[in-house]
Protein backbone atom coordinates (compact mmCIF):
# COMPACT_ATOMS: atom_id res chain seq x y z
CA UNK A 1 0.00 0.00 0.00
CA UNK A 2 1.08 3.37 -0.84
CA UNK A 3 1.63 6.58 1.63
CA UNK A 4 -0.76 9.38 1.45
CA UNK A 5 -0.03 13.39 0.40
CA UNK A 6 -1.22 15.24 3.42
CA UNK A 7 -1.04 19.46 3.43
CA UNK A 8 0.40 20.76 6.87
CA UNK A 9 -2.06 23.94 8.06
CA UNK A 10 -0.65 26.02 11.02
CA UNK A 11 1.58 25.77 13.40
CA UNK A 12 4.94 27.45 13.35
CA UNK A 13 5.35 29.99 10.39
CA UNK A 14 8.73 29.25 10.02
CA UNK A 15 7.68 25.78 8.23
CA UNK A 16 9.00 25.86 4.52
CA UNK A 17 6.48 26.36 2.04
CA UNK A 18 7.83 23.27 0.55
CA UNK A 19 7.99 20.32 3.45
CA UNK A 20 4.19 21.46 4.05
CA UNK A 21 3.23 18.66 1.94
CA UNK A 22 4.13 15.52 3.42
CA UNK A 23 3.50 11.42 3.36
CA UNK A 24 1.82 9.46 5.70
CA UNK A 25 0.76 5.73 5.67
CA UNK A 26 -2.89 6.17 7.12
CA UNK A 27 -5.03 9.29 7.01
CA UNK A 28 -6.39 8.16 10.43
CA UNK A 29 -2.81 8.78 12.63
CA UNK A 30 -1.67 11.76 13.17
CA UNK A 31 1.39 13.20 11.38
CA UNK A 32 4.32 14.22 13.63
CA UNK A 33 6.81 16.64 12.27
CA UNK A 34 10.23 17.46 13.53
CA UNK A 35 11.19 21.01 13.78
CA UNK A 36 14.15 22.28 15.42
CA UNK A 37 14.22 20.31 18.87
CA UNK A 38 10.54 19.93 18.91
CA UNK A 39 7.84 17.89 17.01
CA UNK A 40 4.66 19.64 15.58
CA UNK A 41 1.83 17.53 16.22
CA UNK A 42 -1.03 17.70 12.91
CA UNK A 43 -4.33 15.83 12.82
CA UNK A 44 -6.55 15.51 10.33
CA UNK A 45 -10.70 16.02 10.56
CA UNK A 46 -11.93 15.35 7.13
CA UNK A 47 -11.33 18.96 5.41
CA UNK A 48 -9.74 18.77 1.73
CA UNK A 49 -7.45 21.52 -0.18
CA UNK A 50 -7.13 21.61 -3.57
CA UNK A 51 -2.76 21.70 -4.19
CA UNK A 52 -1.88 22.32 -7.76
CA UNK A 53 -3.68 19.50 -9.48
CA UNK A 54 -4.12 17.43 -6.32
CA UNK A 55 -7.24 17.09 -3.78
CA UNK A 56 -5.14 16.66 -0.01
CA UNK A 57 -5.99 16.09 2.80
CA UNK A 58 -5.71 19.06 5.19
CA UNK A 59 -3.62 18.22 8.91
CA UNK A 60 -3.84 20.84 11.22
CA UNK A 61 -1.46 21.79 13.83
CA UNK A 62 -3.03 20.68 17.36
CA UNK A 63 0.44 20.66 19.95
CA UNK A 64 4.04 20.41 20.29
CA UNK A 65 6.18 18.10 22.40
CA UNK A 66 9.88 18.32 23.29
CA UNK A 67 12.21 15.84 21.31
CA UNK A 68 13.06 13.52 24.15
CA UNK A 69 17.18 13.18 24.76
């Protein structure tokens, strides 16, 4: 089975443009994305964006959580 394209919404601005689209293997977990020496939690609730010529799905930010060391 292939990953999924999900769009990142929110969370910290400084988030390129260009890793706001990422993969995911299930559209029911959340996506957690590293960012400096914290992870940006996103969750997805069934809202769609249209991306160039793609329909994603649309994660929004919901927390952060220290990297453990």
């Amino acid at each position: 089975m292939s990953d999924f394209e999900v769009l990142l919404v929110g969370g910290p601005s400084a988030i390129p443009d260009g890793e706001r689209v990422q993969l995911t293997p299930s559209l029911a977990e959340k996506v957690k994305y590293r960012f400096g020496a914290h992870y940006e939690h996103f969750a997805h609730d069934g809202e769609f964006s249209e991306v160039g010529d793609k329909r994603l799905p649309v994660y929004r930010w919901t927390m952060r959580t220290a990297i453990a060391e």
